[in-house]
PDB file of N, CA and C in Angstrom:
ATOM      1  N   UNK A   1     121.016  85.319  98.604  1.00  0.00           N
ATOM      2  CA  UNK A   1     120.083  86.282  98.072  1.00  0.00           C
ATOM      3  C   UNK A   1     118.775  86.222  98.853  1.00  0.00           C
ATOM      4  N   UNK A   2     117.996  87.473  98.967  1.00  0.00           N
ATOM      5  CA  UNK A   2     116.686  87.009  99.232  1.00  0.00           C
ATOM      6  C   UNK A   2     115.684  87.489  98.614  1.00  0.00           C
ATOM      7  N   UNK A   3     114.648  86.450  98.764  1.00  0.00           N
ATOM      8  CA  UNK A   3     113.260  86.630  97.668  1.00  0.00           C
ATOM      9  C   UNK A   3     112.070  86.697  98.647  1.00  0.00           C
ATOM     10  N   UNK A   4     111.525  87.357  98.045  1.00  0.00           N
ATOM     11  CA  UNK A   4     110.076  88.053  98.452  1.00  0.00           C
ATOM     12  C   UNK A   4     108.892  87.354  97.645  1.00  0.00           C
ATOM     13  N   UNK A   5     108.639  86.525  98.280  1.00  0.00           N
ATOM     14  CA  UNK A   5     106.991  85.492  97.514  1.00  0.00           C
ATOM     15  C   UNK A   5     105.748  86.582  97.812  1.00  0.00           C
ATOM     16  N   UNK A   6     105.186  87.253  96.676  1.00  0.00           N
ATOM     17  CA  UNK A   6     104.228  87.859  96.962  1.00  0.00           C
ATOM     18  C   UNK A   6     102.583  87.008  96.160  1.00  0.00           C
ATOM     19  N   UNK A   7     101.907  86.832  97.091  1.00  0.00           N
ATOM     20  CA  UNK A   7     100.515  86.580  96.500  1.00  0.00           C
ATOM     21  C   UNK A   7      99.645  86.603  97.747  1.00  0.00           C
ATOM     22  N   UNK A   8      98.567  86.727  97.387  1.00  0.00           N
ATOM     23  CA  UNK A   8      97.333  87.153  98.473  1.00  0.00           C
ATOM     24  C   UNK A   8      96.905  85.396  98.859  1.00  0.00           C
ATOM     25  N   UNK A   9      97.118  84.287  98.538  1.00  0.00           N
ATOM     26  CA  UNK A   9      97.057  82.692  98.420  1.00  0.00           C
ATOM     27  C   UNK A   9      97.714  82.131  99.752  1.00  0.00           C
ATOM     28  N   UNK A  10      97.492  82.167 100.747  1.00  0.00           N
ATOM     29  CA  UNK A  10      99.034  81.594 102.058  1.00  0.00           C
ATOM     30  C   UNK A  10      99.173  80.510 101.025  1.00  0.00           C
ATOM     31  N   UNK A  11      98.001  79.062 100.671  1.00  0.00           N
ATOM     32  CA  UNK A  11      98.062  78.413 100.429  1.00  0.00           C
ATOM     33  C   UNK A  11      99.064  78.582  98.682  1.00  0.00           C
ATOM     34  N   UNK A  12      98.931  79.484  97.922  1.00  0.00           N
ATOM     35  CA  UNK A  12     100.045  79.635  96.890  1.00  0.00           C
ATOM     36  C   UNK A  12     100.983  80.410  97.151  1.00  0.00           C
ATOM     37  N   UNK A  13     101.789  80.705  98.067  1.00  0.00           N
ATOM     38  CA  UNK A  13     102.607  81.138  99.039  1.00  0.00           C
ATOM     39  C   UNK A  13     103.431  79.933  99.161  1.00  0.00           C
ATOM     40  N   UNK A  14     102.907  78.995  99.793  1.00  0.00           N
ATOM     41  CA  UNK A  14     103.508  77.935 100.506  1.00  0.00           C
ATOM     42  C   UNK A  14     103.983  77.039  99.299  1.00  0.00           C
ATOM     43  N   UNK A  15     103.080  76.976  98.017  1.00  0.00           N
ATOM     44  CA  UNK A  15     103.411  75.996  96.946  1.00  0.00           C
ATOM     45  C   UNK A  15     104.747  76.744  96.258  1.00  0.00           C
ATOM     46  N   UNK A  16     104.505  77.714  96.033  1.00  0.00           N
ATOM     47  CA  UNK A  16     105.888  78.448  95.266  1.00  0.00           C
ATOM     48  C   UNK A  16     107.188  78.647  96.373  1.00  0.00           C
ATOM     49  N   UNK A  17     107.231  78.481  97.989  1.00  0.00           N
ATOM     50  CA  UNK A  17     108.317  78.507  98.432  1.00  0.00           C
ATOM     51  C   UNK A  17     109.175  77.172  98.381  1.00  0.00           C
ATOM     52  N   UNK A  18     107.406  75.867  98.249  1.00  0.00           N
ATOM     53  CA  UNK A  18     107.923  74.703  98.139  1.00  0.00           C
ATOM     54  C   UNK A  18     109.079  74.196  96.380  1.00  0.00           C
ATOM     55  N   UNK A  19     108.401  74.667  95.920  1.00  0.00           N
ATOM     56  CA  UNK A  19     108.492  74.961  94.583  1.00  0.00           C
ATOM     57  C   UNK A  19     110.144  75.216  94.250  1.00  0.00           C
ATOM     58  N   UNK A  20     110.135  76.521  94.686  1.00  0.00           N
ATOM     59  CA  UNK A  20     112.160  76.915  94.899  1.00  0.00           C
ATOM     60  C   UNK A  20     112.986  75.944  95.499  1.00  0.00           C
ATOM     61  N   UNK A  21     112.052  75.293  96.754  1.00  0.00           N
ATOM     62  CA  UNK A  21     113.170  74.435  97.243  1.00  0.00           C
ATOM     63  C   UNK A  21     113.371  73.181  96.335  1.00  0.00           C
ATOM     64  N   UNK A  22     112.597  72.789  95.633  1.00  0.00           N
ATOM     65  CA  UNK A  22     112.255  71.816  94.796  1.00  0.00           C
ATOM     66  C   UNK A  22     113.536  71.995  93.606  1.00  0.00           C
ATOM     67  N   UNK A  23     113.055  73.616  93.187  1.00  0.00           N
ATOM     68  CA  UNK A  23     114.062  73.845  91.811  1.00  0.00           C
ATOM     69  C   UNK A  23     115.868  74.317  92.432  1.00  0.00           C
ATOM     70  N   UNK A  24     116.392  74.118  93.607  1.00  0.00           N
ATOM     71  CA  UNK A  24     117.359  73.931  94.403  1.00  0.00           C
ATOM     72  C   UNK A  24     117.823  75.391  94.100  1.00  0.00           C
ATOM     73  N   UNK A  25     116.556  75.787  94.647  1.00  0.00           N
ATOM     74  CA  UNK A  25     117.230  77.602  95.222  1.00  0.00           C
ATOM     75  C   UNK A  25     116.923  77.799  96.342  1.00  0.00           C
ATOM     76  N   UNK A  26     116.381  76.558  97.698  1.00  0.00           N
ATOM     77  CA  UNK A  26     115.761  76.764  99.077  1.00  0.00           C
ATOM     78  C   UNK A  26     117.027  77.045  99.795  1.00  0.00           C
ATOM     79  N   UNK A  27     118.814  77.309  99.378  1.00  0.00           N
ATOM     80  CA  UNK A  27     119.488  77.738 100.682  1.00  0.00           C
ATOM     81  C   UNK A  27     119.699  79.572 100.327  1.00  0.00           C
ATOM     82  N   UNK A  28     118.160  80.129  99.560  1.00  0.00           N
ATOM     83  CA  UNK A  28     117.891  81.314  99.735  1.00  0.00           C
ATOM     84  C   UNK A  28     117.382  82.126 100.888  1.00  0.00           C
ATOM     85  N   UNK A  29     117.291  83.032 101.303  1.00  0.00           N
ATOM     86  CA  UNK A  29     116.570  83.492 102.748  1.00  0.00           C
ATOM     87  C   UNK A  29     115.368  83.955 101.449  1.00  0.00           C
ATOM     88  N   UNK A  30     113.909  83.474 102.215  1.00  0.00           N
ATOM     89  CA  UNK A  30     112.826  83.812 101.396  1.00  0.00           C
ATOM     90  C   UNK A  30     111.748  84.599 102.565  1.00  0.00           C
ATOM     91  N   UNK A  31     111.062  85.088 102.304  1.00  0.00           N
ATOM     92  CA  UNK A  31     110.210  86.113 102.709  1.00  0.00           C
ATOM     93  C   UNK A  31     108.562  86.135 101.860  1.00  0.00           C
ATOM     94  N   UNK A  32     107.846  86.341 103.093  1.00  0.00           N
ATOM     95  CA  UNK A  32     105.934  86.117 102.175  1.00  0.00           C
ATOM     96  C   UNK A  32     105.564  87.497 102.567  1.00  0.00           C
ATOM     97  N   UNK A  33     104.577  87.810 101.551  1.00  0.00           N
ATOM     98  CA  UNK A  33     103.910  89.130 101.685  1.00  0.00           C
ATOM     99  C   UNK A  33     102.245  88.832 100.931  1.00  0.00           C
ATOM    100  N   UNK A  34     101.119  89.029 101.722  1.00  0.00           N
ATOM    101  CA  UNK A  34     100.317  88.565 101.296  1.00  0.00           C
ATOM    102  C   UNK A  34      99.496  89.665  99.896  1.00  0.00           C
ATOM    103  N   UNK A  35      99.698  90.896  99.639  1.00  0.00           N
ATOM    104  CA  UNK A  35      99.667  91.697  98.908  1.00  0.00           C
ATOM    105  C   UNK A  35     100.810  92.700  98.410  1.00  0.00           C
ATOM    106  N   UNK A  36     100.519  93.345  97.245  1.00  0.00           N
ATOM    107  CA  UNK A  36     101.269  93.981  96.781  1.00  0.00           C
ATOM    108  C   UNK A  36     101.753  95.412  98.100  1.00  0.00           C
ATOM    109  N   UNK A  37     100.751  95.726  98.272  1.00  0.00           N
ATOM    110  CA  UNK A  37     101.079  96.861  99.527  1.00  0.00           C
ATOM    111  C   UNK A  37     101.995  96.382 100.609  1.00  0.00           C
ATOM    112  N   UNK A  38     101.680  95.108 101.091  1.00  0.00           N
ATOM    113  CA  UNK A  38     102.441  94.530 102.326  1.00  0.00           C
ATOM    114  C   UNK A  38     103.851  94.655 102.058  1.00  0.00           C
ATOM    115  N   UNK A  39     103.861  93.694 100.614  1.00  0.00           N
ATOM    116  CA  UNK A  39     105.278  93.935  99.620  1.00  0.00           C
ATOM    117  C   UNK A  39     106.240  94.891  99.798  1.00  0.00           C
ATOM    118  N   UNK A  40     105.407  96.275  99.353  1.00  0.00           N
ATOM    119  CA  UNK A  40     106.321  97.325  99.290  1.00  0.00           C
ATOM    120  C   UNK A  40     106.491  97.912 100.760  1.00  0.00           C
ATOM    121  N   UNK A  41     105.901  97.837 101.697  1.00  0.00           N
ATOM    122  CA  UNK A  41     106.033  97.895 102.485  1.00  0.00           C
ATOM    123  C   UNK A  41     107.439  97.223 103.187  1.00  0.00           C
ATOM    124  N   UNK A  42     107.595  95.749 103.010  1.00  0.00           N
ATOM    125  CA  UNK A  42     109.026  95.175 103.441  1.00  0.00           C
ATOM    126  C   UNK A  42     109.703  95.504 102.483  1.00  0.00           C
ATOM    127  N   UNK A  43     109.983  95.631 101.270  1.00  0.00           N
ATOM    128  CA  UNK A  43     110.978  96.204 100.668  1.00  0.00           C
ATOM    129  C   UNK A  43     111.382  97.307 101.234  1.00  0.00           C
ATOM    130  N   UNK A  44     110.599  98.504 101.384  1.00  0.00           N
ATOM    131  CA  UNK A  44     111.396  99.587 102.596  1.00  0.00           C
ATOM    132  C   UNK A  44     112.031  99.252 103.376  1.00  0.00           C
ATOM    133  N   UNK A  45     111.669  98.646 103.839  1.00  0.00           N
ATOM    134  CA  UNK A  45     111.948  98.455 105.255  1.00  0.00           C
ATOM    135  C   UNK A  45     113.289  97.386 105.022  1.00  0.00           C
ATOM    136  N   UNK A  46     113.505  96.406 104.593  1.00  0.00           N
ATOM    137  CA  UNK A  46     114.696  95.253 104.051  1.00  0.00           C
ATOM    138  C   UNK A  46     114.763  95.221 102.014  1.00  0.00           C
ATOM    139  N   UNK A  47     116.296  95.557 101.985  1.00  0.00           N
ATOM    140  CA  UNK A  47     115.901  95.331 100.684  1.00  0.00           C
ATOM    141  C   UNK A  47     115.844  93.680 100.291  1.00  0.00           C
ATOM    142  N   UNK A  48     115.482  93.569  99.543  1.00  0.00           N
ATOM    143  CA  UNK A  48     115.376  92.449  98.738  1.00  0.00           C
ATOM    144  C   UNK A  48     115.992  92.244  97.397  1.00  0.00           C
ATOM    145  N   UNK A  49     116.509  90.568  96.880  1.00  0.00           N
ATOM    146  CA  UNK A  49     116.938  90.878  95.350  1.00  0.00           C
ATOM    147  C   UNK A  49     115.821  90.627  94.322  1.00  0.00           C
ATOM    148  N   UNK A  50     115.115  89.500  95.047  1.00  0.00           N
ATOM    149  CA  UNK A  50     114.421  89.492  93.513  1.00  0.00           C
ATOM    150  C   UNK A  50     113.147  88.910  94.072  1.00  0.00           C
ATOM    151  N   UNK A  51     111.689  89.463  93.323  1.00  0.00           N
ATOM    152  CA  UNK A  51     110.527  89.320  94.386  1.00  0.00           C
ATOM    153  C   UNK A  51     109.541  88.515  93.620  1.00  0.00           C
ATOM    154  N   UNK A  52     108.962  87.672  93.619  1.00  0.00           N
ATOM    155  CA  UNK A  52     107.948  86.590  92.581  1.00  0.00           C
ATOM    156  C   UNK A  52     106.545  87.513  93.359  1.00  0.00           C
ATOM    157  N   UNK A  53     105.818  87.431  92.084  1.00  0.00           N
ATOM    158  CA  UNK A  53     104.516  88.301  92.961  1.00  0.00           C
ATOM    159  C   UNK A  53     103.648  87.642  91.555  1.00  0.00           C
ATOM    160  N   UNK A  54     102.136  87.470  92.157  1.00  0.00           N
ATOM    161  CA  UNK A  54     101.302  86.767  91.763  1.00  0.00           C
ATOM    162  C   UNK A  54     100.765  88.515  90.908  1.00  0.00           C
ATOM    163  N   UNK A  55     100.118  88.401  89.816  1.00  0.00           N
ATOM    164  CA  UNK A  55      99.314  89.904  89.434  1.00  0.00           C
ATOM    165  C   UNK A  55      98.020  90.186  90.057  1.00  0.00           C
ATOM    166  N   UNK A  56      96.988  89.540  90.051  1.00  0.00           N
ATOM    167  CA  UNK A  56      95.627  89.601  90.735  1.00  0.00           C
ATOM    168  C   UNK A  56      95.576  89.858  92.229  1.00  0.00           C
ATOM    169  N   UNK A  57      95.885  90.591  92.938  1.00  0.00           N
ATOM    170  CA  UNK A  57      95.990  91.019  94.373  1.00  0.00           C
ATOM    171  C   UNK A  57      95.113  92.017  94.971  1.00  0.00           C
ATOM    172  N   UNK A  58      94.154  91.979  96.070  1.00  0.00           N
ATOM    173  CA  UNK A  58      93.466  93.083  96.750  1.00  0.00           C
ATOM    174  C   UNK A  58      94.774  93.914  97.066  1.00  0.00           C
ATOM    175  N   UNK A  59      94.436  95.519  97.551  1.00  0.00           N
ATOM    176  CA  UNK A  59      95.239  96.497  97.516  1.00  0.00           C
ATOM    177  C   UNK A  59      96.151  96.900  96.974  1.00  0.00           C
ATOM    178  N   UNK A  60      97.552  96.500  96.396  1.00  0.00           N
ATOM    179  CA  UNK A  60      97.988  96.764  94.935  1.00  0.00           C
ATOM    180  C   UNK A  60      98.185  95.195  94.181  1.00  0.00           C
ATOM    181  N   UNK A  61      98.159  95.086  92.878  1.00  0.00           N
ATOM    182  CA  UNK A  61      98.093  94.372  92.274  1.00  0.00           C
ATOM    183  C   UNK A  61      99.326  94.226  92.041  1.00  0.00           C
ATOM    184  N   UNK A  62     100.073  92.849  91.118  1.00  0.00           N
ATOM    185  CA  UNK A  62     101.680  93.053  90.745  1.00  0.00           C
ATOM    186  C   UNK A  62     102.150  93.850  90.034  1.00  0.00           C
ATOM    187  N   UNK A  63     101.367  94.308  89.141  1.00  0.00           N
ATOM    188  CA  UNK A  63     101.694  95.289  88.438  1.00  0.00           C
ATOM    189  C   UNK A  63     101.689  96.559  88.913  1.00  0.00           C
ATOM    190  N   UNK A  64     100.973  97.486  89.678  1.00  0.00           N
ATOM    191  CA  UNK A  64     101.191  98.139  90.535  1.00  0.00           C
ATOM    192  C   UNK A  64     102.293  98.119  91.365  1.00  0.00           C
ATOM    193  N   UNK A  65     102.675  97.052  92.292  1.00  0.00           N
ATOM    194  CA  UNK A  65     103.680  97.109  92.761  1.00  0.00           C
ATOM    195  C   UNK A  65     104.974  96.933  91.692  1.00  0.00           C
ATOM    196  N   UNK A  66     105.239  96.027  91.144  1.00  0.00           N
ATOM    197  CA  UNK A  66     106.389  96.606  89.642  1.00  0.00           C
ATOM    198  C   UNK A  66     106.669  98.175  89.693  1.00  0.00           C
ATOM    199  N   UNK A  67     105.511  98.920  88.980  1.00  0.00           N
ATOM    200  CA  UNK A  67     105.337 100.233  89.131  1.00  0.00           C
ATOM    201  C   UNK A  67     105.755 100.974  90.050  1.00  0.00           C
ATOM    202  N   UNK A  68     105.317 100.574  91.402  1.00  0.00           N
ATOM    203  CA  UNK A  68     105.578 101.294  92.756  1.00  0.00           C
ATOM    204  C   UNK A  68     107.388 101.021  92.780  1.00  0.00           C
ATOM    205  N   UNK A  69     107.724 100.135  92.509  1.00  0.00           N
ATOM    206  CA  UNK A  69     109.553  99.320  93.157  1.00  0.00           C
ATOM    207  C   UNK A  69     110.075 100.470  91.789  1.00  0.00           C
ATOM    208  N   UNK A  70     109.853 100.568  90.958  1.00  0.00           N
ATOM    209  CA  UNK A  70     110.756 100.969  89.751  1.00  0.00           C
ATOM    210  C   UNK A  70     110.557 102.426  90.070  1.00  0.00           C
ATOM    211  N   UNK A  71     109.145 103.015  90.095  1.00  0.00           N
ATOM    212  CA  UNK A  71     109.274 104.496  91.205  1.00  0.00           C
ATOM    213  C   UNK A  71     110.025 104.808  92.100  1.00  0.00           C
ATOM    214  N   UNK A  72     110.395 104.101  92.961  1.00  0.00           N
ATOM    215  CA  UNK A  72     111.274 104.315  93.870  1.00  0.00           C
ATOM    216  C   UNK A  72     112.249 104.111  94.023  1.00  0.00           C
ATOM    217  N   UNK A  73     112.583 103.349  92.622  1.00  0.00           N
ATOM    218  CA  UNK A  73     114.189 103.002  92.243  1.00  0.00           C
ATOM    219  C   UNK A  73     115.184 102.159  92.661  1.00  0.00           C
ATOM    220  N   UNK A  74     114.234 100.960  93.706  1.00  0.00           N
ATOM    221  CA  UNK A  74     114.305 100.018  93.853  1.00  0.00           C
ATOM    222  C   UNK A  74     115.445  98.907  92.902  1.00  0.00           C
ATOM    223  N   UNK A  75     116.721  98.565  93.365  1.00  0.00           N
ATOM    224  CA  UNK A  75     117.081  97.690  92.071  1.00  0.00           C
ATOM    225  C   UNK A  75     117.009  96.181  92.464  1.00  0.00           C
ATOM    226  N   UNK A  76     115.966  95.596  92.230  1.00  0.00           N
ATOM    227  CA  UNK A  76     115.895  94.618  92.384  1.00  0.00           C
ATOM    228  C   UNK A  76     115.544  93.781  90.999  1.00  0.00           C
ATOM    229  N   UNK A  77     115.330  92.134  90.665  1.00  0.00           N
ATOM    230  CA  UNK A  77     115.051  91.708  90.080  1.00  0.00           C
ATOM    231  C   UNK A  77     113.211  91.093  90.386  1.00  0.00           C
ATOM    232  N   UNK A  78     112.267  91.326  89.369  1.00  0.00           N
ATOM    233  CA  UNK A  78     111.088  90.810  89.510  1.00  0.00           C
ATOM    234  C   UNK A  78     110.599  90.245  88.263  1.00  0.00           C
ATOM    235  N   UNK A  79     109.125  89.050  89.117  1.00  0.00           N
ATOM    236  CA  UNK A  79     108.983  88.205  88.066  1.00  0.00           C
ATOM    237  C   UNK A  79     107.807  88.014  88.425  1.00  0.00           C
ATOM    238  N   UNK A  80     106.809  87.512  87.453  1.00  0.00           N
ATOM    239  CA  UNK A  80     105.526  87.419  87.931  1.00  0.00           C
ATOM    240  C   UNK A  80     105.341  85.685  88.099  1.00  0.00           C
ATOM    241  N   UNK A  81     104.754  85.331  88.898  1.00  0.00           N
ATOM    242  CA  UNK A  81     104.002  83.827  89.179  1.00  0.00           C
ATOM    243  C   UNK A  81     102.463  83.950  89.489  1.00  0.00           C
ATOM    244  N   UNK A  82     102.093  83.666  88.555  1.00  0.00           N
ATOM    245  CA  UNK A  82     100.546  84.242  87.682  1.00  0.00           C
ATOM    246  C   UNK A  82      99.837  83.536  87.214  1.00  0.00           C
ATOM    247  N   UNK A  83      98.136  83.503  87.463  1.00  0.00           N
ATOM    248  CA  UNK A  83      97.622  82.403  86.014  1.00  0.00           C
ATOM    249  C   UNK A  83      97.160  83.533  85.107  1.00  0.00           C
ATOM    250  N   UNK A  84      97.712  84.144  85.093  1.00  0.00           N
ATOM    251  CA  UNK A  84      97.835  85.748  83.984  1.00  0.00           C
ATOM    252  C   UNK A  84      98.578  85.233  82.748  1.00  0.00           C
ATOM    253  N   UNK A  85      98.186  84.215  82.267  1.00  0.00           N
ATOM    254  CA  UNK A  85      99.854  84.389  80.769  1.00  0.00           C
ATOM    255  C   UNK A  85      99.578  84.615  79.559  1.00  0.00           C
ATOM    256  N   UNK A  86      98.260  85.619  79.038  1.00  0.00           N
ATOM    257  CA  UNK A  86      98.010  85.891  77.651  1.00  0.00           C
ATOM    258  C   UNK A  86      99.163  86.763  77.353  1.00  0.00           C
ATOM    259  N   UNK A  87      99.040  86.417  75.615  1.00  0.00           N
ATOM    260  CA  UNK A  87     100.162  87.188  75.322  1.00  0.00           C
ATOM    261  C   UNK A  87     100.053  88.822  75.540  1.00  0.00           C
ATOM    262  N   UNK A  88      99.076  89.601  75.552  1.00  0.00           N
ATOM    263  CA  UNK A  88      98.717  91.269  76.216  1.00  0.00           C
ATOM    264  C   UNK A  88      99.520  91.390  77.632  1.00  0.00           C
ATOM    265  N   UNK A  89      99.320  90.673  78.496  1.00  0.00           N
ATOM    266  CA  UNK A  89      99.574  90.604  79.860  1.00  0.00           C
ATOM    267  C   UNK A  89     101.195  90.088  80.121  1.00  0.00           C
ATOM    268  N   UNK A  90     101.434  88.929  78.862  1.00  0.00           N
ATOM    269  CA  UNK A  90     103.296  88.755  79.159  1.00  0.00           C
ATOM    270  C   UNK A  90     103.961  90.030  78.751  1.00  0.00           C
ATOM    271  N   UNK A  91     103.473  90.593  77.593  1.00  0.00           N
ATOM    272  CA  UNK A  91     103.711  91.825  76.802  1.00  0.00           C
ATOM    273  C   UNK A  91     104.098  93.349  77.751  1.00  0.00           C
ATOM    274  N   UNK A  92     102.852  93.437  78.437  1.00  0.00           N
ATOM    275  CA  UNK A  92     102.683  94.449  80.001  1.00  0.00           C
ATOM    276  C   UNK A  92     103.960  94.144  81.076  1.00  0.00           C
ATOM    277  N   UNK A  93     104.242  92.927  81.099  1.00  0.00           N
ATOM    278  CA  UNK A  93     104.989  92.530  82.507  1.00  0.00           C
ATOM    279  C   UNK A  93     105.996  93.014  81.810  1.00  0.00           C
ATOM    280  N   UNK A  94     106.454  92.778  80.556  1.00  0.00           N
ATOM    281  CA  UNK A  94     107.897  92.680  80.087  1.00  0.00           C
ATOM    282  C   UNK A  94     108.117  94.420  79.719  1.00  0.00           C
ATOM    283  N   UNK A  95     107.194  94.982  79.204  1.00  0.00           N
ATOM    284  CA  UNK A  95     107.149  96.391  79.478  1.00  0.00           C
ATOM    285  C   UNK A  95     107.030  96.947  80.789  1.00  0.00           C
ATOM    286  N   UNK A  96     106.805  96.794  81.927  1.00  0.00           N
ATOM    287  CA  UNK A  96     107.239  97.239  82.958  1.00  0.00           C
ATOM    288  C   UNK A  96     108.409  96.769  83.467  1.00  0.00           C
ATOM    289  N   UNK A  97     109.192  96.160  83.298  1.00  0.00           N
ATOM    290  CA  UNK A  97     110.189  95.660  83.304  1.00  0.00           C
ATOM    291  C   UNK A  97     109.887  94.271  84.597  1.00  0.00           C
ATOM    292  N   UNK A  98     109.465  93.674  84.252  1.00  0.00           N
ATOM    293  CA  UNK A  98     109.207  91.830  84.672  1.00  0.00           C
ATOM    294  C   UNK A  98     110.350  91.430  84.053  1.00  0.00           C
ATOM    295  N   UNK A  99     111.176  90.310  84.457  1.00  0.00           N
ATOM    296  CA  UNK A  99     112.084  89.471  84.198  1.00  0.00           C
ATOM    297  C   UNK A  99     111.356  87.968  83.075  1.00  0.00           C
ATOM    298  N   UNK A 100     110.545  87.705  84.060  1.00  0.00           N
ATOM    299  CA  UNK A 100     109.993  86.539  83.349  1.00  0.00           C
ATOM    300  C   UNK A 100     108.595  86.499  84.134  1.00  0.00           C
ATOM    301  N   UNK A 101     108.070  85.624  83.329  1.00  0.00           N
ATOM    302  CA  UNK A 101     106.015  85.577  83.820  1.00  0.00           C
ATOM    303  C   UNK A 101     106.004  83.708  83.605  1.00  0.00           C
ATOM    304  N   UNK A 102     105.902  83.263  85.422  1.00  0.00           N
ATOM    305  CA  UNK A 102     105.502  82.023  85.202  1.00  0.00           C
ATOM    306  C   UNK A 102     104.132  81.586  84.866  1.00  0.00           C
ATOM    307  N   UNK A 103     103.674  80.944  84.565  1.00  0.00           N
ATOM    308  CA  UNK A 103     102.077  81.220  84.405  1.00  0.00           C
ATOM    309  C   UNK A 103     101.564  79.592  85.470  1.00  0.00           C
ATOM    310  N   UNK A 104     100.194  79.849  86.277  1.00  0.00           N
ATOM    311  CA  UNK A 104     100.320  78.625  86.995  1.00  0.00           C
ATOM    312  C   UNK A 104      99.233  77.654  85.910  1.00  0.00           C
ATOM    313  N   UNK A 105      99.028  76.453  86.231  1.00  0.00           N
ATOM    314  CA  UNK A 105     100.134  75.605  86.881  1.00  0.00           C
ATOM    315  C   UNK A 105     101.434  75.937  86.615  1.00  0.00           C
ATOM    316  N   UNK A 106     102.148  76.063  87.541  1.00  0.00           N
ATOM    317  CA  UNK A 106     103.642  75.573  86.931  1.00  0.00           C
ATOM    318  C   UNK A 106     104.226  74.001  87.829  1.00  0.00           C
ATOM    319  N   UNK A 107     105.638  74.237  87.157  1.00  0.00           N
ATOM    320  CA  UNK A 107     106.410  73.244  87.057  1.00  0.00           C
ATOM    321  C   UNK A 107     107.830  73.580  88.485  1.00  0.00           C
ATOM    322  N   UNK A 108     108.406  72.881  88.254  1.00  0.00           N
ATOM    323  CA  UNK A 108     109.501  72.739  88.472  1.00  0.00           C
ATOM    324  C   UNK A 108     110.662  73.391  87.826  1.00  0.00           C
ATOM    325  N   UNK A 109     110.606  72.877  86.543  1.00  0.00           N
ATOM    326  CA  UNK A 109     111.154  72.953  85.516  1.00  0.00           C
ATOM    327  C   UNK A 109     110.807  74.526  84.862  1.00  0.00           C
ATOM    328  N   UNK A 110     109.984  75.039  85.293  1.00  0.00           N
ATOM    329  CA  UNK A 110     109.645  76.383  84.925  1.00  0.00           C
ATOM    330  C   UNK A 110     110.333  77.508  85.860  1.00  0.00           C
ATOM    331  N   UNK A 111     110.606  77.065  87.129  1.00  0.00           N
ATOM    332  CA  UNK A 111     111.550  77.617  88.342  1.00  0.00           C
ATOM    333  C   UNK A 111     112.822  77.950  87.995  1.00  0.00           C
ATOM    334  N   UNK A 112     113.116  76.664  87.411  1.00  0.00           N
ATOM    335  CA  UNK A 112     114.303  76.145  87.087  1.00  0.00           C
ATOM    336  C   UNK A 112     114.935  77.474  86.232  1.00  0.00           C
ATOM    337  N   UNK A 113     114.312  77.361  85.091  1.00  0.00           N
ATOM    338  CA  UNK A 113     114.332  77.994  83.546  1.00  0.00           C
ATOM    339  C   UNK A 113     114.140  79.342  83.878  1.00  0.00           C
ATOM    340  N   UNK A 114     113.681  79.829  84.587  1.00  0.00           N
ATOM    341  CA  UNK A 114     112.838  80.966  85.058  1.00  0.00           C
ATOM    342  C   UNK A 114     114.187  81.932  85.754  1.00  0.00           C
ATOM    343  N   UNK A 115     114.559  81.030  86.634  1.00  0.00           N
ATOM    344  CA  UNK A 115     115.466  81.799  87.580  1.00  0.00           C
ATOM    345  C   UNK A 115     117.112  81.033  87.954  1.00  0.00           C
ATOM    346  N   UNK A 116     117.115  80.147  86.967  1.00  0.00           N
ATOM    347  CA  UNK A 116     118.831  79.533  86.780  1.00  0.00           C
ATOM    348  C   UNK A 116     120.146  81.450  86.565  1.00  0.00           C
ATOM    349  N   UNK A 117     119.333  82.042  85.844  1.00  0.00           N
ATOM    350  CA  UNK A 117     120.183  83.134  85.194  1.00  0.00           C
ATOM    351  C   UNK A 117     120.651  84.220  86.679  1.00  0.00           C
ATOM    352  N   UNK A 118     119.333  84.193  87.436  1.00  0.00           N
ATOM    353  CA  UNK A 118     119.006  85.402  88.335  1.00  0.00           C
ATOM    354  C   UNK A 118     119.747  84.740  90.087  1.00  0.00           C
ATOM    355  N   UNK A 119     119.230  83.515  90.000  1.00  0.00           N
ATOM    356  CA  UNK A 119     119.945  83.193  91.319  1.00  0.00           C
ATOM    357  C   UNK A 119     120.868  81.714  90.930  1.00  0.00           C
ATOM    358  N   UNK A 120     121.622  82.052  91.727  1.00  0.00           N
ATOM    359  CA  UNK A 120     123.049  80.834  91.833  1.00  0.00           C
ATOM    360  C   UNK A 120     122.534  80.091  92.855  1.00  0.00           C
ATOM    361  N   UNK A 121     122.289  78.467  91.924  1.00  0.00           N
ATOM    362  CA  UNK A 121     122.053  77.458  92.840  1.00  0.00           C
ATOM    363  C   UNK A 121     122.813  77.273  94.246  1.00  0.00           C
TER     364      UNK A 121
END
């Protein structure tokens, strides 16, 4: 499968790819996009299955991009990795259709739980 790490962070980029390999989903092909625009941008261009995107982003935000992928009919799976986790904002993700909302810090164990269903170890 491949996943699309979206956040504007290289440095939280690098923790959440470390992160997957950690929660033993690293023999995924993974992919970085430093904003939501960049994002949709490689999704055109390569599809993708399932894309982790941070919400707080210069030029589109995650939610925006959610918006933008489901506009275009995109079938992929998405999830937010966020320090976004009030209940208004899990509420929003899950109404735009978000899979799941990690909230940071995270875990391991939140990877795990998060994305056991969506990708095969």
């Amino acid at each position: 499968m491949k996943i699309l790490v979206v956040d504007d962070s290289k440095a939280m980029r690098m923790i959440i790819v470390r992160t997957l390999r950690q929660a033993g989903f690293g023999g995924h092909a993974i992919k970085e996009a430093g904003n939501g625009a960049e994002a949709l941008a490689v999704l055109r261009a390569e599809p993708h299955d399932v894309v982790l995107s941070d919400w707080n982003m210069p030029e589109m935000s995650g939610i925006e991009l959610l918006t933008a992928i489901k506009a275009a009919g995109m079938n992929l799976r998405f999830g937010f990795v966020t320090s976004e986790g009030t209940g208004p904002m899990r509420q929003q993700a899950t109404d735009s259709g978000a899979e799941f909302l990690i909230a940071k810090p995270f875990t391991v164990e939140a990877f795990e739980q998060a994305l056991r269903g969506i990708l095969a170890a």
